[in-house]
N, C-alpha and C. Protein backbone atom coordinates (compact mmCIF):
# COMPACT_ATOMS: atom_id res chain seq x y z
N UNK A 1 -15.50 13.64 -37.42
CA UNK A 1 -16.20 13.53 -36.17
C UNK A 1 -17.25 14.63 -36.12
N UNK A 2 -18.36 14.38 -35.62
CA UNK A 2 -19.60 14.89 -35.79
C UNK A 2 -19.08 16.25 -34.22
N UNK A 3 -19.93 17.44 -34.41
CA UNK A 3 -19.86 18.61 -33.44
C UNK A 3 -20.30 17.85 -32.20
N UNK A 4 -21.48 16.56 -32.17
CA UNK A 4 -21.77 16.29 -30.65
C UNK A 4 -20.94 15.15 -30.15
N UNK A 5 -19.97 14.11 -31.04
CA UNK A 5 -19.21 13.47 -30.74
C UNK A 5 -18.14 14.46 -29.96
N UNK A 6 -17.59 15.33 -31.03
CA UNK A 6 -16.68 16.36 -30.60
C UNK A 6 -17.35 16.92 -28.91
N UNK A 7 -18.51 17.44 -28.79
CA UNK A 7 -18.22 18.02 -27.00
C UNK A 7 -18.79 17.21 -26.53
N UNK A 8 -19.36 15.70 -26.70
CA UNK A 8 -18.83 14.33 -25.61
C UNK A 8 -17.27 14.22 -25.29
N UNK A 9 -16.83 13.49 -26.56
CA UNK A 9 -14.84 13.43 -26.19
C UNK A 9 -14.73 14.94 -25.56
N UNK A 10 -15.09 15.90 -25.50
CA UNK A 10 -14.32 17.37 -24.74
C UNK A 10 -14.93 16.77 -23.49
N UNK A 11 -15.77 16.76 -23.22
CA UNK A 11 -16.69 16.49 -21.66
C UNK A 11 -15.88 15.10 -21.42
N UNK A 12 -15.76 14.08 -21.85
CA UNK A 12 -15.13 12.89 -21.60
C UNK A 12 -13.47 13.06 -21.00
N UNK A 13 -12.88 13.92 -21.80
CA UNK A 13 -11.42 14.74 -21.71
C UNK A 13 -11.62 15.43 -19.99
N UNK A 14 -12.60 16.21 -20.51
CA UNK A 14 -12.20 17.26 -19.21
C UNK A 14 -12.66 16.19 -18.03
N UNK A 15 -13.51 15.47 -17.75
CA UNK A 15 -13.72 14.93 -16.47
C UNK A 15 -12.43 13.53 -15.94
N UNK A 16 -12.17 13.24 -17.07
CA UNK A 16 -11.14 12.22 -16.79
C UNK A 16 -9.68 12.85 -16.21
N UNK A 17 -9.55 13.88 -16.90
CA UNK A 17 -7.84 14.38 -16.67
C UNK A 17 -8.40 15.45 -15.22
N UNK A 18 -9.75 15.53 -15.02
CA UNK A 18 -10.05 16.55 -13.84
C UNK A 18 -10.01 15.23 -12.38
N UNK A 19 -10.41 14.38 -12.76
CA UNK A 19 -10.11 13.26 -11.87
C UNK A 19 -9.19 12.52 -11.88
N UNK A 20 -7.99 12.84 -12.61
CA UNK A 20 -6.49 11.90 -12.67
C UNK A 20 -5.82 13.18 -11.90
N UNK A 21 -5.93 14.30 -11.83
CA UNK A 21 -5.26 15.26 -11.19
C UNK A 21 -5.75 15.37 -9.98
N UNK A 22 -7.11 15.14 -9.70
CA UNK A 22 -7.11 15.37 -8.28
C UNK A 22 -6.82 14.09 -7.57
N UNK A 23 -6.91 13.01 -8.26
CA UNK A 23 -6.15 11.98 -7.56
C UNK A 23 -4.77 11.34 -7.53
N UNK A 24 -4.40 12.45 -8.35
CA UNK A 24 -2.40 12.51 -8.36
C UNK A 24 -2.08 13.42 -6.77
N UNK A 25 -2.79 14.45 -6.81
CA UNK A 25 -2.68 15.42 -5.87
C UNK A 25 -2.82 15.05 -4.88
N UNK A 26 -4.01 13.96 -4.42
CA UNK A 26 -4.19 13.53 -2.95
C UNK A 26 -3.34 12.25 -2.88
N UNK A 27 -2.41 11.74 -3.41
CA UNK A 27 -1.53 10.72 -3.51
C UNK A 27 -0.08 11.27 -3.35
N UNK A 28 -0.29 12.45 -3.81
CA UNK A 28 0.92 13.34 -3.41
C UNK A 28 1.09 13.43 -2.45
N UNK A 29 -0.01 14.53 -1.86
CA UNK A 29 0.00 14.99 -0.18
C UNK A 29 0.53 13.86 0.51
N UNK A 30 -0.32 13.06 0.25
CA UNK A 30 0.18 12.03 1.31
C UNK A 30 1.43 11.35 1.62
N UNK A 31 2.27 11.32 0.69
CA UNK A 31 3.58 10.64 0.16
C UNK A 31 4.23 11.82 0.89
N UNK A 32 3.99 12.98 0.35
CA UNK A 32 5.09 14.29 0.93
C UNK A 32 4.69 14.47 2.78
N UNK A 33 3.34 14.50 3.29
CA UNK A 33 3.02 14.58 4.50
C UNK A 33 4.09 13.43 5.15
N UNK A 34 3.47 12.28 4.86
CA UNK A 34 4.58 11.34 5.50
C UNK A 34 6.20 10.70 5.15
N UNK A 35 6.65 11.54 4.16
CA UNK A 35 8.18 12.18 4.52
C UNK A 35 8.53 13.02 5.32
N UNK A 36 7.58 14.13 5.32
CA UNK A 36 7.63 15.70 6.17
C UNK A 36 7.75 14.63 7.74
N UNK A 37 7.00 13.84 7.82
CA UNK A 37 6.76 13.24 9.10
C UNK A 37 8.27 12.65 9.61
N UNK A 38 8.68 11.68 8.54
CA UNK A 38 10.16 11.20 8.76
C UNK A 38 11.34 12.14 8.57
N UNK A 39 10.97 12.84 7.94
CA UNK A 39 12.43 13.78 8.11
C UNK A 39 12.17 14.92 8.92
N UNK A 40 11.35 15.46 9.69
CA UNK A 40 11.41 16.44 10.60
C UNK A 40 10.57 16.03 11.98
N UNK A 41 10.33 14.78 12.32
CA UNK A 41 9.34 14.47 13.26
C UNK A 41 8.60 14.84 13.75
N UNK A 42 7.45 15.60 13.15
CA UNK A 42 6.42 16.70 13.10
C UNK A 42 5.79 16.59 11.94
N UNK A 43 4.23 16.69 12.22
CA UNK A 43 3.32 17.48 11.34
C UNK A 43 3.72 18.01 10.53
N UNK A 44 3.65 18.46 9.27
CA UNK A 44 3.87 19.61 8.29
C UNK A 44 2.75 20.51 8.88
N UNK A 45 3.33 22.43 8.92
CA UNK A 45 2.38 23.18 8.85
C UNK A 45 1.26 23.15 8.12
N UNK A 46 0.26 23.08 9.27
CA UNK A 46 -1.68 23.09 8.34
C UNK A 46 -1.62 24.44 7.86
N UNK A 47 -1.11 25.58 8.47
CA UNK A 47 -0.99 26.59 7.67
C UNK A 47 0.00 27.56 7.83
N UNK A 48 1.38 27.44 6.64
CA UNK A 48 2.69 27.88 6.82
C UNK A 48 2.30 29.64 6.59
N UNK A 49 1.41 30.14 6.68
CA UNK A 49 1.24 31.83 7.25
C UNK A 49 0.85 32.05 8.60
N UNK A 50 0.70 31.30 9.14
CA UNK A 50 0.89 31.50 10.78
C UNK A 50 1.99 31.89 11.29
N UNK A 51 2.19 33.22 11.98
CA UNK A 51 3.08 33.44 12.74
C UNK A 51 4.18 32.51 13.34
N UNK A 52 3.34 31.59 13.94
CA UNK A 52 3.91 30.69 15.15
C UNK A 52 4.37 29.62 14.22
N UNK A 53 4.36 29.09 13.10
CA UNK A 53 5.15 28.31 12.32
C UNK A 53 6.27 28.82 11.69
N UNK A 54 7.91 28.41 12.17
CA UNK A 54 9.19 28.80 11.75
C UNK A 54 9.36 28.93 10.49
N UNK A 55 9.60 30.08 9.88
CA UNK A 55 9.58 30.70 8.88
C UNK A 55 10.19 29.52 8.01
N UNK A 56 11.46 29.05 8.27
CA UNK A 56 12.20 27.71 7.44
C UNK A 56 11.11 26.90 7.39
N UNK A 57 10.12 26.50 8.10
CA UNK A 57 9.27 24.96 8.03
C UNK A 57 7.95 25.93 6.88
N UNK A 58 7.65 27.02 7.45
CA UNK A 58 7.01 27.60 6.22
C UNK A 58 7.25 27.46 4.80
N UNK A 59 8.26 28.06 4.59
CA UNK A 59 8.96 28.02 3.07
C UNK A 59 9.22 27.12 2.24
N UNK A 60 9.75 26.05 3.90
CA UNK A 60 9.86 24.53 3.39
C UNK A 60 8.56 23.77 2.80
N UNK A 61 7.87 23.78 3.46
CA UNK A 61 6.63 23.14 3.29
C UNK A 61 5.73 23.86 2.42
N UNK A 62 5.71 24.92 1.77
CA UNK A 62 5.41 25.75 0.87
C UNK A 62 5.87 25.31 -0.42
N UNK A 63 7.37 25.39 -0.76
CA UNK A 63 8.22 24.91 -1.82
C UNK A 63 7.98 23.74 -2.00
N UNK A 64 8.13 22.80 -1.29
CA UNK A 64 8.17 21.11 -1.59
C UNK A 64 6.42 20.80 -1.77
N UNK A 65 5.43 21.35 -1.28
CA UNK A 65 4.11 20.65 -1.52
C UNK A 65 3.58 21.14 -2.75
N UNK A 66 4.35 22.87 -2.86
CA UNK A 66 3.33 23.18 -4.34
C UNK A 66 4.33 22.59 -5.47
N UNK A 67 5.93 22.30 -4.95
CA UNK A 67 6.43 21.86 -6.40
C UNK A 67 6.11 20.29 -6.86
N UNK A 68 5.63 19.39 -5.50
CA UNK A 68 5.53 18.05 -6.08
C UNK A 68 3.60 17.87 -6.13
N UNK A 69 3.24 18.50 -5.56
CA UNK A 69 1.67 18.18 -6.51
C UNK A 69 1.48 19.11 -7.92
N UNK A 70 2.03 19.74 -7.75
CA UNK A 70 2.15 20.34 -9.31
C UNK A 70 2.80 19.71 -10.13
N UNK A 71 4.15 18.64 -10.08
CA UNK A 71 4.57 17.70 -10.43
C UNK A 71 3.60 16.34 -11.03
N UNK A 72 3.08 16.34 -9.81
CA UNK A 72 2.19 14.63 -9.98
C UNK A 72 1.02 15.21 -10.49
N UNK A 73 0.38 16.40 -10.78
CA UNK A 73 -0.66 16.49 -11.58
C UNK A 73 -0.50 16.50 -12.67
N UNK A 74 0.87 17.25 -12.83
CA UNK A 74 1.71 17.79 -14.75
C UNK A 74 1.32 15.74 -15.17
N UNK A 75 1.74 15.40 -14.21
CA UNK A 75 2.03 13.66 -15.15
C UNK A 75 0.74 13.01 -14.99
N UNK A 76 -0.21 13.44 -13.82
CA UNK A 76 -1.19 12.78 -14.22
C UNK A 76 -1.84 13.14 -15.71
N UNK A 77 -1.99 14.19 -15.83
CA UNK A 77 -2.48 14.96 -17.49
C UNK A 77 -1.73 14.38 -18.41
N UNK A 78 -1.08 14.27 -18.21
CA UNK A 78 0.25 13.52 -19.65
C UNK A 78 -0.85 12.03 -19.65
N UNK A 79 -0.47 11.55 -18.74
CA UNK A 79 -0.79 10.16 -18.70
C UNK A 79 -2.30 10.03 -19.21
N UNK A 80 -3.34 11.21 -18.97
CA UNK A 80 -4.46 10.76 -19.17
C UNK A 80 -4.54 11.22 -20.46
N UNK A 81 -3.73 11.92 -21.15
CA UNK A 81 -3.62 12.37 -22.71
C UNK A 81 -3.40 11.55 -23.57
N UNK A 82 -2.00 10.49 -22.83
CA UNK A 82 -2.05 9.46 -23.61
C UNK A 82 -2.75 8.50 -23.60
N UNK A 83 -3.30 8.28 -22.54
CA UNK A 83 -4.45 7.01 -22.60
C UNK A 83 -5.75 7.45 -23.45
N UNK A 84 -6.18 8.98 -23.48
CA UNK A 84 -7.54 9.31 -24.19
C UNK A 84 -6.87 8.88 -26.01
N UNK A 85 -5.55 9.82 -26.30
CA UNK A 85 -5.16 9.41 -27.68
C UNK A 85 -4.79 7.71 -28.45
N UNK A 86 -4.80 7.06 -27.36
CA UNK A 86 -4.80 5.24 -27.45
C UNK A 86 -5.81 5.29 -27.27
N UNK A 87 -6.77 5.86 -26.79
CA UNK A 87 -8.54 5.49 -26.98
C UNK A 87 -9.54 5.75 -28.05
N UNK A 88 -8.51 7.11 -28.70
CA UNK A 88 -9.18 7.93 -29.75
C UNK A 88 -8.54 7.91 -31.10
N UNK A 89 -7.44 7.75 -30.80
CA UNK A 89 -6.49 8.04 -32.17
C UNK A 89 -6.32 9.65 -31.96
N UNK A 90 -6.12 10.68 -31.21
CA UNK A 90 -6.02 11.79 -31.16
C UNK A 90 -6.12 12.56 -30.32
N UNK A 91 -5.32 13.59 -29.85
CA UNK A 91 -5.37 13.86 -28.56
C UNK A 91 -6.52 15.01 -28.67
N UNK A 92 -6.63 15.53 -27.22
CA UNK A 92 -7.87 16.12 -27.48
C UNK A 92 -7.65 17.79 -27.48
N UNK A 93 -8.89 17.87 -28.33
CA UNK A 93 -8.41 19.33 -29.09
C UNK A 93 -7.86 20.47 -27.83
N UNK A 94 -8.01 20.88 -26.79
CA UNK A 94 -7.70 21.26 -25.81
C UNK A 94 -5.71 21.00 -25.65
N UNK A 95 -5.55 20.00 -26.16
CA UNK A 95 -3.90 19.83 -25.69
C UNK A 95 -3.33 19.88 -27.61
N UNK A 96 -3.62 20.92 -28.17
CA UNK A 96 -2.99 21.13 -29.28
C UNK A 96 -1.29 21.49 -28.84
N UNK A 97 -0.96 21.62 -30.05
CA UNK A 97 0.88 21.51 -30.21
C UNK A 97 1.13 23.11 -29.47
N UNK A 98 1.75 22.90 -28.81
CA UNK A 98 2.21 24.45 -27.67
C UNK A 98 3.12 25.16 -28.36
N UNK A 99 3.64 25.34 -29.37
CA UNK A 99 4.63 25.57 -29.95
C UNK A 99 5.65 26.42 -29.77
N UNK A 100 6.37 25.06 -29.09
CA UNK A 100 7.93 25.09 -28.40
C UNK A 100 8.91 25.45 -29.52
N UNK A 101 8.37 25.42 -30.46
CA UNK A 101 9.76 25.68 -31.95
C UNK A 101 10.19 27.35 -32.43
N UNK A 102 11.13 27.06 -31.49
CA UNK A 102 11.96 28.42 -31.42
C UNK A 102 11.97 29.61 -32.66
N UNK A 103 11.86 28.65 -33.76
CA UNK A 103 12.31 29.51 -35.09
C UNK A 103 10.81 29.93 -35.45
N UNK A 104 9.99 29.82 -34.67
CA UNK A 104 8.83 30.24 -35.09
C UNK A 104 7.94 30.61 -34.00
N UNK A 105 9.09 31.47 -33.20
CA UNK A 105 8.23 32.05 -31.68
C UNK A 105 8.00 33.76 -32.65
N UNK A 106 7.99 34.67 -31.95
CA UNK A 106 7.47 35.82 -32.42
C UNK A 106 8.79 36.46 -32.01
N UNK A 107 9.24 37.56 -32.60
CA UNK A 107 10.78 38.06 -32.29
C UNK A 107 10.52 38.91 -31.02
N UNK A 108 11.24 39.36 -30.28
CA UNK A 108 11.29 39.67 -29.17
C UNK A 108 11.18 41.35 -29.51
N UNK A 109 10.47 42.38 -28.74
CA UNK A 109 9.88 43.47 -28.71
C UNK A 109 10.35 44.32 -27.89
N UNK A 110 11.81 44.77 -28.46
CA UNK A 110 12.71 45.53 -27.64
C UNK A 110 13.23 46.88 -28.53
């Protein structure tokens, strides 16, 4: 693959998985807003550092929104990794092997 093929597919990569995440994220909100709605019959805090919002609905709504859009973005990226590598034959250089293989982490510095 030629250097300008190579930073098209990078530019092609980054705008696709930058728009599968922000539209995992606003598909999120919404799903979690209107649970927050059914299980506490209220609004979710617009902003859980306000005083006047109960520290529990803070924390709550803190914990559950950053752990499930961080959730539905982790899978939107998966998903758009695998659809670019069924498009390409290869995933894109940006999502190289993370290397999870223990026997070849670096020894610990104690």
């Amino acid at each position: 693959m030629s250097k300008g093929s190579k930073q098209q597919s990078s530019k092609v990569w980054s705008a696709g998985s930058a728009v599968a995440a922000i539209a995992a994220a606003a598909v999120a909100k919404k799903a979690l807003t209107t649970s927050w709605r059914a299980a506490t019959g209220k609004n979710p805090p617009a902003n859980p550092a306000d005083p006047d919002v109960e520290l529990w609905e803070a924390v709550a709504w803190a914990a559950a929104s950053g752990t499930i859009i961080a959730l539905a973005r982790m899978l939107a990226a998966r998903k758009a990794a695998e659809y670019y590598a069924r498009s390409t034959g290869h995933l894109p250089a940006e999502l190289g092997k993370d290397s999870q293989d223990a026997s070849k982490a670096p020894a610990p510095t104690h």
